[in-house]
PDB file of N, CA and C in Angstrom:
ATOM      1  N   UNK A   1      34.597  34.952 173.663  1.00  0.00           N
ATOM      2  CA  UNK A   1      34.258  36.198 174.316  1.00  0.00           C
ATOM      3  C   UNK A   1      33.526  35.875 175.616  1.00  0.00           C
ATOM      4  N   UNK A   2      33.532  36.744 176.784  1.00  0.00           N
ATOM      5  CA  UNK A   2      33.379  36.451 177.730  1.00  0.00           C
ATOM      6  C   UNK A   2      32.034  37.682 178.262  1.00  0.00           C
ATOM      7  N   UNK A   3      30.958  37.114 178.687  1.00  0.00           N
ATOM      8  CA  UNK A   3      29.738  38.184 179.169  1.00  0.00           C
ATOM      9  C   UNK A   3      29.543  37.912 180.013  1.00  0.00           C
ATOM     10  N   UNK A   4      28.625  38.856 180.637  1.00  0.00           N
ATOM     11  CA  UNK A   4      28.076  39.450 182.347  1.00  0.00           C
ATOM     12  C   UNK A   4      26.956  37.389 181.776  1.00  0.00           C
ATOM     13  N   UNK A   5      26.706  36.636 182.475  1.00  0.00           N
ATOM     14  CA  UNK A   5      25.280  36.071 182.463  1.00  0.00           C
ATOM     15  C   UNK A   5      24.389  36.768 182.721  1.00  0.00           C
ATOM     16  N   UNK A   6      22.808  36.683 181.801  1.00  0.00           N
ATOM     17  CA  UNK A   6      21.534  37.119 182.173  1.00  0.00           C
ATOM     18  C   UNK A   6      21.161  36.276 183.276  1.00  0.00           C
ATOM     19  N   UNK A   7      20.901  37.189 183.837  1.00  0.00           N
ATOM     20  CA  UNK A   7      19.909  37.238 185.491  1.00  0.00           C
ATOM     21  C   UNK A   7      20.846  37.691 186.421  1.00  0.00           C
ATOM     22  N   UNK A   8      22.369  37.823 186.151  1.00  0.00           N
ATOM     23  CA  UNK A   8      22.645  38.433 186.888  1.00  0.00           C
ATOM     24  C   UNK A   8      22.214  39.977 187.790  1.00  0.00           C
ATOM     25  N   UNK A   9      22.907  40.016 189.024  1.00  0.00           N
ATOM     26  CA  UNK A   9      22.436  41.388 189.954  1.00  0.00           C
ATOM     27  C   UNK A   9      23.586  42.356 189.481  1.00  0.00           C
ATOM     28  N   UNK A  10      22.835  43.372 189.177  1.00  0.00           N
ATOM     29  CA  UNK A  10      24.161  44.561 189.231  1.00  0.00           C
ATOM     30  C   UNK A  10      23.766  45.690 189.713  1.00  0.00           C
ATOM     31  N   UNK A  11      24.360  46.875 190.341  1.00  0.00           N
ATOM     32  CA  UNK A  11      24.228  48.017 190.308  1.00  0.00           C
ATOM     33  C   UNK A  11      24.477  48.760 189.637  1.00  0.00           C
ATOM     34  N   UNK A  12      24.053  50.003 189.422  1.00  0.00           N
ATOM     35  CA  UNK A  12      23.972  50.609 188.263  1.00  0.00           C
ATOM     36  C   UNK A  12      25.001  52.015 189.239  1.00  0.00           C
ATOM     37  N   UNK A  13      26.405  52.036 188.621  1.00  0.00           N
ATOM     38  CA  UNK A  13      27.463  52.996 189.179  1.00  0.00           C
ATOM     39  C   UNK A  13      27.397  55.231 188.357  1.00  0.00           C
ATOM     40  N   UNK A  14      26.144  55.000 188.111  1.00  0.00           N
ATOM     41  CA  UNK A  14      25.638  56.249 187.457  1.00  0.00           C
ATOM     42  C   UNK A  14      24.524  56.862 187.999  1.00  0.00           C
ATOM     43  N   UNK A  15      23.474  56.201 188.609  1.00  0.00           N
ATOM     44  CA  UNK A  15      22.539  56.289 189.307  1.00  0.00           C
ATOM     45  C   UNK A  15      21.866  55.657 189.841  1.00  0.00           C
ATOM     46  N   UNK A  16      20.822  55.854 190.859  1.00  0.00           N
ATOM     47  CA  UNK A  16      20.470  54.985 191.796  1.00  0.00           C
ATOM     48  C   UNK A  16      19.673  53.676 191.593  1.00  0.00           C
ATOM     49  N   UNK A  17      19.867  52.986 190.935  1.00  0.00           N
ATOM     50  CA  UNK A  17      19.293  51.810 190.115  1.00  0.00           C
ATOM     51  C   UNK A  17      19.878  50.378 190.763  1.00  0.00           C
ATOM     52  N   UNK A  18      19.247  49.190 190.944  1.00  0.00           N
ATOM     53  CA  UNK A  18      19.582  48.236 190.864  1.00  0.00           C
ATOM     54  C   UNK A  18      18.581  47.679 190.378  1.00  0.00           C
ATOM     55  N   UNK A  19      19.687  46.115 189.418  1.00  0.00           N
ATOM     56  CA  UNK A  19      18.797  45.774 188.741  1.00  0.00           C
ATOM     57  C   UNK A  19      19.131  44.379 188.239  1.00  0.00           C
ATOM     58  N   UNK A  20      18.456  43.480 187.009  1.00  0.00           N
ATOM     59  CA  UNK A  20      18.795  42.222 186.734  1.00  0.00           C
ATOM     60  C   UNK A  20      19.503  42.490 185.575  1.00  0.00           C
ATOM     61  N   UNK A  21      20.296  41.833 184.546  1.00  0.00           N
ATOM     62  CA  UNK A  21      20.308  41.476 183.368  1.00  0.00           C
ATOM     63  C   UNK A  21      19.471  41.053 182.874  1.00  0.00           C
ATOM     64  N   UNK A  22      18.687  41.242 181.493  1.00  0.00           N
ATOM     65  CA  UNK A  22      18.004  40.728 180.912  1.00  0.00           C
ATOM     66  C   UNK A  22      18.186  40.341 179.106  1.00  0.00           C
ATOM     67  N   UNK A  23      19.132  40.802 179.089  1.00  0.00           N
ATOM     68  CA  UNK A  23      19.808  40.581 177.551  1.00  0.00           C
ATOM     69  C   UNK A  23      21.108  41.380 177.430  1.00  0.00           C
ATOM     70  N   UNK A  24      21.860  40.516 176.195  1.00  0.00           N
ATOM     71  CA  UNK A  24      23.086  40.674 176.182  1.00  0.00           C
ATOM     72  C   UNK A  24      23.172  40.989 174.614  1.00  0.00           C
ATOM     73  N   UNK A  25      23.305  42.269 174.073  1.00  0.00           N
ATOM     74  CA  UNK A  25      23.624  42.634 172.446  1.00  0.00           C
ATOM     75  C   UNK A  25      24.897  42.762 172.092  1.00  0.00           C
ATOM     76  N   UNK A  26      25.662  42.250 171.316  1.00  0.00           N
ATOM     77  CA  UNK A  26      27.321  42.203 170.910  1.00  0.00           C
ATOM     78  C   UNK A  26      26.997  42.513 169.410  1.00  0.00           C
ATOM     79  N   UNK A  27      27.683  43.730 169.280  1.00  0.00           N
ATOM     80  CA  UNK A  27      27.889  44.126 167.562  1.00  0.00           C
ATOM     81  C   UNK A  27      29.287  44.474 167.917  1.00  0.00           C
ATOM     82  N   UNK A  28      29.892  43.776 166.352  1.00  0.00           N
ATOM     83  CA  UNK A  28      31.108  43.458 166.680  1.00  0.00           C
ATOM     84  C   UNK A  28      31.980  43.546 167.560  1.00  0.00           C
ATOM     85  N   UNK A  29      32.969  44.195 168.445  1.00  0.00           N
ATOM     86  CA  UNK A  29      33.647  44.151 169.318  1.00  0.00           C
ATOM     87  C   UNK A  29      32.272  45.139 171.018  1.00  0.00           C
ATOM     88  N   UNK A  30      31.657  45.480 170.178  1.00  0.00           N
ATOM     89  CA  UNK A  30      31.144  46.141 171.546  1.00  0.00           C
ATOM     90  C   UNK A  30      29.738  45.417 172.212  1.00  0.00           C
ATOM     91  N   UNK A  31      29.756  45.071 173.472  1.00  0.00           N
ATOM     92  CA  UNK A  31      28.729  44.591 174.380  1.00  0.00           C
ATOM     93  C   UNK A  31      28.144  45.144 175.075  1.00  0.00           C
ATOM     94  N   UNK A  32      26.411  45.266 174.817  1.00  0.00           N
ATOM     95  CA  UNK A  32      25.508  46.089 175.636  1.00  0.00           C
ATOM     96  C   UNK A  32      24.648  45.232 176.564  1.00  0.00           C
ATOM     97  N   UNK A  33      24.511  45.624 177.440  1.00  0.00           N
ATOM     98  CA  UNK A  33      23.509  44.765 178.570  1.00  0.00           C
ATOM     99  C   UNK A  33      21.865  45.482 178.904  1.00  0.00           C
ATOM    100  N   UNK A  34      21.070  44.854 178.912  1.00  0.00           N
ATOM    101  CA  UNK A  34      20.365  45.225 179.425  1.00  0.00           C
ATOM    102  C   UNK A  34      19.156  45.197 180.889  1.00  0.00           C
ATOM    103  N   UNK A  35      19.414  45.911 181.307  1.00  0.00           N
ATOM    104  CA  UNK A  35      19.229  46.012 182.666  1.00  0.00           C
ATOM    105  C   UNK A  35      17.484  46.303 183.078  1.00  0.00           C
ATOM    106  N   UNK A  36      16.425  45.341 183.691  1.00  0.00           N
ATOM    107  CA  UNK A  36      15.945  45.304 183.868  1.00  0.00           C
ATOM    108  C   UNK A  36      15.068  46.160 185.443  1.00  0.00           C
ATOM    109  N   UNK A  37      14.506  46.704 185.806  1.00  0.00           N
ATOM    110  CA  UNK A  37      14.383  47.267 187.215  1.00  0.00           C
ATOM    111  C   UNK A  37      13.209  47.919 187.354  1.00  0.00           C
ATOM    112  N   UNK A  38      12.918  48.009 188.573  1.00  0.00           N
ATOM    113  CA  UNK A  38      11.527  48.504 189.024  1.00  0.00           C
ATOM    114  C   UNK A  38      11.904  49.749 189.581  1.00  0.00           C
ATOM    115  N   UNK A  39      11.043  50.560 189.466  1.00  0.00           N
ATOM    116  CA  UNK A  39      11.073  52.451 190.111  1.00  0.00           C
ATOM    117  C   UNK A  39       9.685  53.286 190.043  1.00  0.00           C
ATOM    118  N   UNK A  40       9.373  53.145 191.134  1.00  0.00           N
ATOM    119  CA  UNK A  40       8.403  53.655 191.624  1.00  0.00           C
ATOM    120  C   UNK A  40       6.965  52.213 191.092  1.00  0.00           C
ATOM    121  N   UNK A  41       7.154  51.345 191.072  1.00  0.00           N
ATOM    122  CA  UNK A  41       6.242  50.219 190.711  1.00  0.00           C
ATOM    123  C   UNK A  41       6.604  50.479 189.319  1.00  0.00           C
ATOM    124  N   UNK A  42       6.982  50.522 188.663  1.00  0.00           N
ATOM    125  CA  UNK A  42       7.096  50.539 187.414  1.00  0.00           C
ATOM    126  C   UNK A  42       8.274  50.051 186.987  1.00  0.00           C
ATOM    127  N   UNK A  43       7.893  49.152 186.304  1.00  0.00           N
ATOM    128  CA  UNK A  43       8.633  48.167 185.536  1.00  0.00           C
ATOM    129  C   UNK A  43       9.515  48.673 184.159  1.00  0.00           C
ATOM    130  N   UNK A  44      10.962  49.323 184.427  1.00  0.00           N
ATOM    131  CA  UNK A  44      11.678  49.767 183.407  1.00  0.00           C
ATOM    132  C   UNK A  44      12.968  49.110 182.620  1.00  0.00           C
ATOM    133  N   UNK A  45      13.375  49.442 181.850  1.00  0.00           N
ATOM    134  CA  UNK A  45      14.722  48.750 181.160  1.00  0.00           C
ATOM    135  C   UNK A  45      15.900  49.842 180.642  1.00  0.00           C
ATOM    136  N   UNK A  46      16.868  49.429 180.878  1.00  0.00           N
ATOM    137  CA  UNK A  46      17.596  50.589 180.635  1.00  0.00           C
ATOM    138  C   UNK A  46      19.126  49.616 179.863  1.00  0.00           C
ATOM    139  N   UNK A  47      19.423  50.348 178.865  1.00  0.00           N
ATOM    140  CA  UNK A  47      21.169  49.519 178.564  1.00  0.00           C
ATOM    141  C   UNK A  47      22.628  50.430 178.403  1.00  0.00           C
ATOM    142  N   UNK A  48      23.032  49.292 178.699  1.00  0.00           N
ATOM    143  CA  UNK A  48      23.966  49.551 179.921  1.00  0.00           C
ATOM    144  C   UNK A  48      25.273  48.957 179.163  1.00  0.00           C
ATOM    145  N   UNK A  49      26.627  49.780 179.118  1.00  0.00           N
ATOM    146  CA  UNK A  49      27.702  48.827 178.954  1.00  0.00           C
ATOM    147  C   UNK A  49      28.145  48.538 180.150  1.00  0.00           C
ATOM    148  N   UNK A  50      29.106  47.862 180.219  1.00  0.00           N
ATOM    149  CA  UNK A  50      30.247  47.353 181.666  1.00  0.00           C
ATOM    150  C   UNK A  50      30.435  47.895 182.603  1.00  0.00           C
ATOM    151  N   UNK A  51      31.172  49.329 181.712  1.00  0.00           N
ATOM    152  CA  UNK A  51      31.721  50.164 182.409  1.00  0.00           C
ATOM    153  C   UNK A  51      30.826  51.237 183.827  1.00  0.00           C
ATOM    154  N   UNK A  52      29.818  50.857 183.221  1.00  0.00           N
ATOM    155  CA  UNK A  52      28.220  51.888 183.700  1.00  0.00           C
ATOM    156  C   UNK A  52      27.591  50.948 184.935  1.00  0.00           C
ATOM    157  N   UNK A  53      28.561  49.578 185.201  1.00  0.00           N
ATOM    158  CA  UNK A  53      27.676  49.077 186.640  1.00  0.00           C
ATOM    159  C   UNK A  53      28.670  47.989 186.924  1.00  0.00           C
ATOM    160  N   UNK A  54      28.304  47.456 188.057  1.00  0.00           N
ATOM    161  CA  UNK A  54      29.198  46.801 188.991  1.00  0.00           C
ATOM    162  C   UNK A  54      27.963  45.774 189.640  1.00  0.00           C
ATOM    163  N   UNK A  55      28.973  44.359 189.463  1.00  0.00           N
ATOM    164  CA  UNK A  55      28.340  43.242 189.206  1.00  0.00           C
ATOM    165  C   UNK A  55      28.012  42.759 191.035  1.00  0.00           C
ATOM    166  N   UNK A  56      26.970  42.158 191.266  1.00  0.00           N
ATOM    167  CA  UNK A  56      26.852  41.602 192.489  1.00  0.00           C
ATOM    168  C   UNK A  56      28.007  40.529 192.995  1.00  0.00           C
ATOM    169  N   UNK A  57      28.233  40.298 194.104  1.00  0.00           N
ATOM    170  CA  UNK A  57      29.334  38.787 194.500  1.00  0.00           C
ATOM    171  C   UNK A  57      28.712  37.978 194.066  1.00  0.00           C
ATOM    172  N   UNK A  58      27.790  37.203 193.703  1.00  0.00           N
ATOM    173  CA  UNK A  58      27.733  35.851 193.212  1.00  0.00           C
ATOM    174  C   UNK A  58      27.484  35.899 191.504  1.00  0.00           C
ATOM    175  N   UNK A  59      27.612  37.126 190.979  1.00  0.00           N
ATOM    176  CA  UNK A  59      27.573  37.061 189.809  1.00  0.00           C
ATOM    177  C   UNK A  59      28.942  37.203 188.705  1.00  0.00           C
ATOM    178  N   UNK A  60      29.082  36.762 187.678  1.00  0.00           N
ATOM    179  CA  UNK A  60      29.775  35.996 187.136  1.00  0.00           C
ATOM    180  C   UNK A  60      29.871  35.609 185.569  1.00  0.00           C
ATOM    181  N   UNK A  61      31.210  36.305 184.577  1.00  0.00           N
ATOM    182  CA  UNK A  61      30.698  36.274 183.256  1.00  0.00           C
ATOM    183  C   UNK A  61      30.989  34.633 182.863  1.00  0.00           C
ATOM    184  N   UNK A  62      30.853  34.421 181.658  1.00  0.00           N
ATOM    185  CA  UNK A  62      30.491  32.924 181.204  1.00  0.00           C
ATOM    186  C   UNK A  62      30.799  33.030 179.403  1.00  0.00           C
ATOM    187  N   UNK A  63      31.838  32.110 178.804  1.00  0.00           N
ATOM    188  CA  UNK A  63      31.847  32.300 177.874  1.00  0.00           C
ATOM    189  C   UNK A  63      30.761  31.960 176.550  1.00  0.00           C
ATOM    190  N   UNK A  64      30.611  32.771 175.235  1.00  0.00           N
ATOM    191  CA  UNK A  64      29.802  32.393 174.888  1.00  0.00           C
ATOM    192  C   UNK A  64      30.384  32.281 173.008  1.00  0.00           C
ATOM    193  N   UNK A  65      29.447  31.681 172.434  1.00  0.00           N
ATOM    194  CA  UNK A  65      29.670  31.513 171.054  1.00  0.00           C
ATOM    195  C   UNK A  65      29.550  29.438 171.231  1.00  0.00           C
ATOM    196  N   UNK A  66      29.616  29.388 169.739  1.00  0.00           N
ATOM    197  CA  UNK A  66      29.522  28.067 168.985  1.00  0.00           C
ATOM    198  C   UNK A  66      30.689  27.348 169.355  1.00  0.00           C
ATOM    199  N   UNK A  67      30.710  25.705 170.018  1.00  0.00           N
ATOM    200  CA  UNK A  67      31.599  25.119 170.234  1.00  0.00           C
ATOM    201  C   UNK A  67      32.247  24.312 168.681  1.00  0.00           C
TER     202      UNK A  67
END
């Protein structure tokens, strides 16, 4: 299976948010991200599937699981 990497940059395509990755939750077929960001000095988290943001150019998914 293939995920966004944490620390990646994304925008958030729902509202005015940009932000980091900060964790990646997979229950069975579905993948949630969570999106780290500051608003108004305040330090918030919000999660996020795929479909809900759009990844920066240098960012980049990476496969994951047990070799």
């Amino acid at each position: 299976m293939k995920v966004v990497k944490c620390g990646s940059k994304v925008k958030s395509v729902l509202i005015n948010i940009e932000g980091i990755i900060t964790a990646v939750s997979i229950r069975f077929e579905a993948v949630a991200y969570e999106v780290s960001y500051f608003n108004n000095g305040d330090y918030k988290q919000i999660w996020m599937n795929e479909t809900e943001f759009e990844l920066s150019s240098t960012a980049k998914k990476e496969t994951i699981g047990f070799k």
